[in-house]
C-alpha atoms as a PDB file:
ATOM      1  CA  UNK A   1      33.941  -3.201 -20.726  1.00  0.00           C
ATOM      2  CA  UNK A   2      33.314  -3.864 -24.433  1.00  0.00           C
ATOM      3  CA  UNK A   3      31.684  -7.348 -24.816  1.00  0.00           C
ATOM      4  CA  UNK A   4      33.890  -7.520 -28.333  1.00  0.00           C
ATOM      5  CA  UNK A   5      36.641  -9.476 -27.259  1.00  0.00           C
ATOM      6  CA  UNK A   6      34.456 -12.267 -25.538  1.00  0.00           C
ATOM      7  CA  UNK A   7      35.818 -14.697 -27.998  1.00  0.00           C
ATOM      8  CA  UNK A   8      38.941 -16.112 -28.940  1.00  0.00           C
ATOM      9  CA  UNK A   9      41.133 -14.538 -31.339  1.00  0.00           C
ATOM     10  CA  UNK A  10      40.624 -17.166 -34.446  1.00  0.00           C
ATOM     11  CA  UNK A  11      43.421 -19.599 -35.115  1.00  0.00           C
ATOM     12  CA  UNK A  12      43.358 -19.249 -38.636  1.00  0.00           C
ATOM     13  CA  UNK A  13      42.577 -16.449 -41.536  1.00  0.00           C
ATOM     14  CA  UNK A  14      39.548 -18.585 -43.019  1.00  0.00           C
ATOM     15  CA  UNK A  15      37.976 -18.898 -39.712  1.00  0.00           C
ATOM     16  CA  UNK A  16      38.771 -15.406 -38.924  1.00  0.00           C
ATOM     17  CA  UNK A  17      36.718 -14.512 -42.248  1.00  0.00           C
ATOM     18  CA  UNK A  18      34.128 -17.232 -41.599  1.00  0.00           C
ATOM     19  CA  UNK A  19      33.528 -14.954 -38.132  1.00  0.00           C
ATOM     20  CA  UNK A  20      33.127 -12.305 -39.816  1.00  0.00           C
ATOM     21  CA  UNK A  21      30.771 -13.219 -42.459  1.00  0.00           C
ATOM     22  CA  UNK A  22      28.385 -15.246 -39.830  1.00  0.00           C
ATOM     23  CA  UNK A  23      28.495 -11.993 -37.938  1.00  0.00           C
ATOM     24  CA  UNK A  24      27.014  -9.836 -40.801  1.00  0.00           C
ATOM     25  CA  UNK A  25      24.735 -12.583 -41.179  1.00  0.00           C
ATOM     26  CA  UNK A  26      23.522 -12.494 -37.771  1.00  0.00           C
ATOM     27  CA  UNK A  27      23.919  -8.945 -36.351  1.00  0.00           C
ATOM     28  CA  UNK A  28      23.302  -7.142 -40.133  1.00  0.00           C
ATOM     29  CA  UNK A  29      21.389  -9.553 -42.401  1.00  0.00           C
ATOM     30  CA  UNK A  30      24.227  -9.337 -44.877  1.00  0.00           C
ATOM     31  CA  UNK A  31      24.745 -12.120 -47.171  1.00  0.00           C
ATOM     32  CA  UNK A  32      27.680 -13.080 -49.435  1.00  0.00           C
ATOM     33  CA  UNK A  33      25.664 -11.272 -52.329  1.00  0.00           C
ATOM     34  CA  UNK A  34      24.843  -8.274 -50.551  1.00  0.00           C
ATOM     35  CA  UNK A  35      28.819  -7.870 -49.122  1.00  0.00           C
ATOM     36  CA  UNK A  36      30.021  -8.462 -52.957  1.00  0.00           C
ATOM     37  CA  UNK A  37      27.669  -5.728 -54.126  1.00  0.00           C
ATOM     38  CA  UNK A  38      28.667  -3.340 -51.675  1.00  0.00           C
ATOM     39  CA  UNK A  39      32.483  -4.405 -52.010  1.00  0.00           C
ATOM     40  CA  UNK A  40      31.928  -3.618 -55.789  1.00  0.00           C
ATOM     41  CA  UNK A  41      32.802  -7.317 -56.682  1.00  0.00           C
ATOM     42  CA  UNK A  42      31.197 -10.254 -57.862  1.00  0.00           C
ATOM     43  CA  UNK A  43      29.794 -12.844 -55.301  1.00  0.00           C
ATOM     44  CA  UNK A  44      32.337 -15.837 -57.103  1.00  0.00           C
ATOM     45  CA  UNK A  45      35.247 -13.407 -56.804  1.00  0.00           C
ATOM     46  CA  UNK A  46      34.637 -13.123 -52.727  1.00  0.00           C
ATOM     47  CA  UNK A  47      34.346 -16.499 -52.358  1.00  0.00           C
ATOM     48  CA  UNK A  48      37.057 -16.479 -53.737  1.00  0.00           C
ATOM     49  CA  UNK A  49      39.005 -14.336 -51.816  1.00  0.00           C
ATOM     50  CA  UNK A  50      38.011 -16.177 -48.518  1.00  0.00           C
ATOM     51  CA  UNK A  51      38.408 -19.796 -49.642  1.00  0.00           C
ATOM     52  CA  UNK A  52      41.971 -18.950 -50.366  1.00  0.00           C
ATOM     53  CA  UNK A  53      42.343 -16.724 -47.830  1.00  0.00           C
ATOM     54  CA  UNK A  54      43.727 -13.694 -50.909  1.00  0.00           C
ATOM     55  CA  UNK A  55      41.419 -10.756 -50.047  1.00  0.00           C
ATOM     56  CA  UNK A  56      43.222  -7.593 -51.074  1.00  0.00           C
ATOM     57  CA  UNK A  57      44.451  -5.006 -48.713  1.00  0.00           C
ATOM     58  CA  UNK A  58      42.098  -2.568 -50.284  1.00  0.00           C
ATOM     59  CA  UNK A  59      39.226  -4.051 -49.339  1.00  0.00           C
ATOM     60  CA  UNK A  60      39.863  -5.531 -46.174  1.00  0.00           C
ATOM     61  CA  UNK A  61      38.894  -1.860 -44.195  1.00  0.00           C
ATOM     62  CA  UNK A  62      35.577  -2.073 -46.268  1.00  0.00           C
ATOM     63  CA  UNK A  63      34.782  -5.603 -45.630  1.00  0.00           C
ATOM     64  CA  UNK A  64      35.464  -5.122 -41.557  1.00  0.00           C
ATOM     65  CA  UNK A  65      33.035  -1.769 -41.922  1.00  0.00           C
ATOM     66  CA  UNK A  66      30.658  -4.028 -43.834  1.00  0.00           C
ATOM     67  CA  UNK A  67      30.340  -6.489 -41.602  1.00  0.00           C
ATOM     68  CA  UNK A  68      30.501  -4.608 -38.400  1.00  0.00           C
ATOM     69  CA  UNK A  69      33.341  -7.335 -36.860  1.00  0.00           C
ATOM     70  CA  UNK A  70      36.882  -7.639 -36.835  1.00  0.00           C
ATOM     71  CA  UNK A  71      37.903 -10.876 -36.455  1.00  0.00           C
ATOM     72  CA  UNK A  72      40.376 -10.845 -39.612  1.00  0.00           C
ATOM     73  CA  UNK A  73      42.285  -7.782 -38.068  1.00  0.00           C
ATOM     74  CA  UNK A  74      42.677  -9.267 -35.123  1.00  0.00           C
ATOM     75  CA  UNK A  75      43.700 -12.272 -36.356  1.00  0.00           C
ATOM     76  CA  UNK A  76      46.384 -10.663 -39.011  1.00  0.00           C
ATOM     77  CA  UNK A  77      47.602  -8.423 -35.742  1.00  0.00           C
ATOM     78  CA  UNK A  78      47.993 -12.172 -33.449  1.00  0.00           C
ATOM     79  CA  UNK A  79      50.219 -13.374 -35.701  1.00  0.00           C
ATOM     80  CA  UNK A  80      52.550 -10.751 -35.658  1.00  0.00           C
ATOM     81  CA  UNK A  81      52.293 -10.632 -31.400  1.00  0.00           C
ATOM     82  CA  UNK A  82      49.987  -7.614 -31.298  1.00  0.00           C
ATOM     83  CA  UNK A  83      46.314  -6.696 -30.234  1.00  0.00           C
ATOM     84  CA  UNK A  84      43.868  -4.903 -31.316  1.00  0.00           C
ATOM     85  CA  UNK A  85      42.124  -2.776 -28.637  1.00  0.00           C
ATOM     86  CA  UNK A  86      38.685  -0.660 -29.188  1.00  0.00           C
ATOM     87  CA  UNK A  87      39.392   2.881 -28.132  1.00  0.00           C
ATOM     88  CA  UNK A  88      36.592   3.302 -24.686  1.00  0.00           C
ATOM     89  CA  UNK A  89      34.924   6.231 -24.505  1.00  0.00           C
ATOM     90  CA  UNK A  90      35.788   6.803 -20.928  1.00  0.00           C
ATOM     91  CA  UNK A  91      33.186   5.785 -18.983  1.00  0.00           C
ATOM     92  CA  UNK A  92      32.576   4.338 -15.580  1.00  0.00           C
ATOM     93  CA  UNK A  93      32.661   0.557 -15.126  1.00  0.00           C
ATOM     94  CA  UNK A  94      30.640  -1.514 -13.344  1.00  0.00           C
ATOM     95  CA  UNK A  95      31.098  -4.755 -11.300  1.00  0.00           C
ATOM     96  CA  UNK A  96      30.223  -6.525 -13.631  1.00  0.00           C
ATOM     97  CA  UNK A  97      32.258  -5.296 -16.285  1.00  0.00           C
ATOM     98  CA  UNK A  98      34.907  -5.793 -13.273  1.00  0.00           C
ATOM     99  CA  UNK A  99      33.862  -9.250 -13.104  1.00  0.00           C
ATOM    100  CA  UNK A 100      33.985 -10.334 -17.097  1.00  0.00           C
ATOM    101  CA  UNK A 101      37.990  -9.045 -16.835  1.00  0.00           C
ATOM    102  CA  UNK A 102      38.848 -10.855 -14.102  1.00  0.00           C
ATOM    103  CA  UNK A 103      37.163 -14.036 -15.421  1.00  0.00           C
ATOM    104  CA  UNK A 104      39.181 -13.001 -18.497  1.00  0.00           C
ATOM    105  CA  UNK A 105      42.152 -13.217 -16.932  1.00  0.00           C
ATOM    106  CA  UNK A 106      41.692 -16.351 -14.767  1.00  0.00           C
ATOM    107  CA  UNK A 107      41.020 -18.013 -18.696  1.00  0.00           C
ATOM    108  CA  UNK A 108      44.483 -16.884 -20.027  1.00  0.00           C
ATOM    109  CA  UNK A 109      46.111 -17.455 -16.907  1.00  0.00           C
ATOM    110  CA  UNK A 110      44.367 -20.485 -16.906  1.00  0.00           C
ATOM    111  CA  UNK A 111      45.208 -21.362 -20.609  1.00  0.00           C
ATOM    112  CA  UNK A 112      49.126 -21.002 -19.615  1.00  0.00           C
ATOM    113  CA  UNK A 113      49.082 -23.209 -17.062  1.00  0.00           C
ATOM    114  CA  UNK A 114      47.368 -25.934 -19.365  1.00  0.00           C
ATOM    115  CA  UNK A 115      49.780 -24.928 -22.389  1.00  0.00           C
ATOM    116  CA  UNK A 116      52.679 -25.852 -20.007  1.00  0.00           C
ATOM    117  CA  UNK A 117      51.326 -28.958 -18.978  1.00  0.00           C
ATOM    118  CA  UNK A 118      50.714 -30.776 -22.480  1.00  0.00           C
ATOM    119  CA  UNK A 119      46.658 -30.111 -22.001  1.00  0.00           C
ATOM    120  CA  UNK A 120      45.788 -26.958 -24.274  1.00  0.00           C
ATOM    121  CA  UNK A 121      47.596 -26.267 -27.737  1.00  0.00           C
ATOM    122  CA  UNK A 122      49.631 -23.324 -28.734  1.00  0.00           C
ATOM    123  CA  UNK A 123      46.616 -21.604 -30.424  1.00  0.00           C
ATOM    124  CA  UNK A 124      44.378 -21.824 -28.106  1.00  0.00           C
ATOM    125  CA  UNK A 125      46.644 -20.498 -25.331  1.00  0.00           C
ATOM    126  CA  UNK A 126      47.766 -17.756 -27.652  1.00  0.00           C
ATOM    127  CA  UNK A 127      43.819 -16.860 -28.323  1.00  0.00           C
ATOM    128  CA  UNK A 128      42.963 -16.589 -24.307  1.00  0.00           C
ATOM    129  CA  UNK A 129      46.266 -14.491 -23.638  1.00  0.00           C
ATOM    130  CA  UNK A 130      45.036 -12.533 -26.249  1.00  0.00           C
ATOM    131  CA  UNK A 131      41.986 -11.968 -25.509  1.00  0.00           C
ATOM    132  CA  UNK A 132      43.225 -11.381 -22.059  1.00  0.00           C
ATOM    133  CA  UNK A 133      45.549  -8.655 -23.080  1.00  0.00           C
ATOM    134  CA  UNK A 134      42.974  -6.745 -25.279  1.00  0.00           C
ATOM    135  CA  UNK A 135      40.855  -6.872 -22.066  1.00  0.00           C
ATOM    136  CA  UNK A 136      43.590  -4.840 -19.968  1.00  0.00           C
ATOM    137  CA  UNK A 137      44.189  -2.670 -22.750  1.00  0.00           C
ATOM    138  CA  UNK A 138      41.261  -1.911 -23.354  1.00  0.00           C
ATOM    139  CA  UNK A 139      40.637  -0.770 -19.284  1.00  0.00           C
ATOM    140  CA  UNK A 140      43.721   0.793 -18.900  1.00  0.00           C
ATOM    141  CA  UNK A 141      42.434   3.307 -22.102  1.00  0.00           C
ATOM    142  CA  UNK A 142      39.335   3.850 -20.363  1.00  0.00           C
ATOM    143  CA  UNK A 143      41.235   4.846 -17.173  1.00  0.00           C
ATOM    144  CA  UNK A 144      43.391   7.120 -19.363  1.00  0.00           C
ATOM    145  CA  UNK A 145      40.069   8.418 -20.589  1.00  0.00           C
ATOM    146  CA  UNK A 146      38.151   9.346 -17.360  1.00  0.00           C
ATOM    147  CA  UNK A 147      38.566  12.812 -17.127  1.00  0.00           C
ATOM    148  CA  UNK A 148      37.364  13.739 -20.457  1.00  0.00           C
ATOM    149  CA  UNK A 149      34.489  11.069 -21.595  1.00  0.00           C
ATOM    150  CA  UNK A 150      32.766  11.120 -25.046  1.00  0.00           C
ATOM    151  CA  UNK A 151      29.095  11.861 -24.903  1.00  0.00           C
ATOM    152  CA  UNK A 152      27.078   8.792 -25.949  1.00  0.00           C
ATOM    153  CA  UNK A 153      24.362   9.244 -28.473  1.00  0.00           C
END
């Protein structure tokens, strides 16, 4: 199963955008100048856009391809009681792919139990069930997929 959706959906569009930017810091040695430049914008105008959470719909696609996460679409899809689930290419899963979605599930399950009892709050219940859901949607395409896999490259 995709490791993607290890993590919490955010709980809020600037730390949905702080995700993303950390991740294309870390995973594609992407600054804020380097994303501006490539955005065709100035470095003042992004920051900007994420400290008041205003990035235009135009460049949201480019900033998600820039920085190779999707945090912010997630997020913006969560608030409006959907998920976002990476298309599989079909292939076979392991146990231990077996094993991360049923751990999955035991934290959302988990997570409503706790919301119910006064000991987790609303967003963080709402991130595990998420994350729990884009799990099992995410196997159930892969099922669907089985018969005709992708070739990986």
């Amino acid at each position: 199963m995709s490791r993607r959706f290890s993590t919490p959906v955010p709980n809020s569009l600037r730390a949905a955008f702080e995700a993303d930017k950390a991740h294309a810091a870390k995973h594609r040695r992407l600054n804020i100048e380097r994303l501006a430049e490539l955005l065709g914008t100035t470095p003042a105008t992004l920051y900007k856009w994420i400290e008041t959470d205003t990035m235009p719909v135009k460049v949201l696609l480019g900033w998600q391809h820039l920085t190779g996460a999707n945090h912010v679409v997630r997020y913006l899809a969560s608030r409006e009681g959907a998920v976002v689930v990476s298309i599989p290419p079909g292939r076979t899963v392991d146990a231990e792919d077996i094993q991360v979605l049923q751990a999955t599930l035991n934290g959302a399950t988990g997570a409503v139990l706790d919301y119910h009892r006064g000991q987790c709050d609303r967003d963080a219940a709402l991130g595990k069930i998420g994350v729990g859901l884009e799990s099992l949607a995410w196997h159930r395409a892969n099922v669907e997929k089985a018969d005709q896999p992708e070739l990986e490259f």
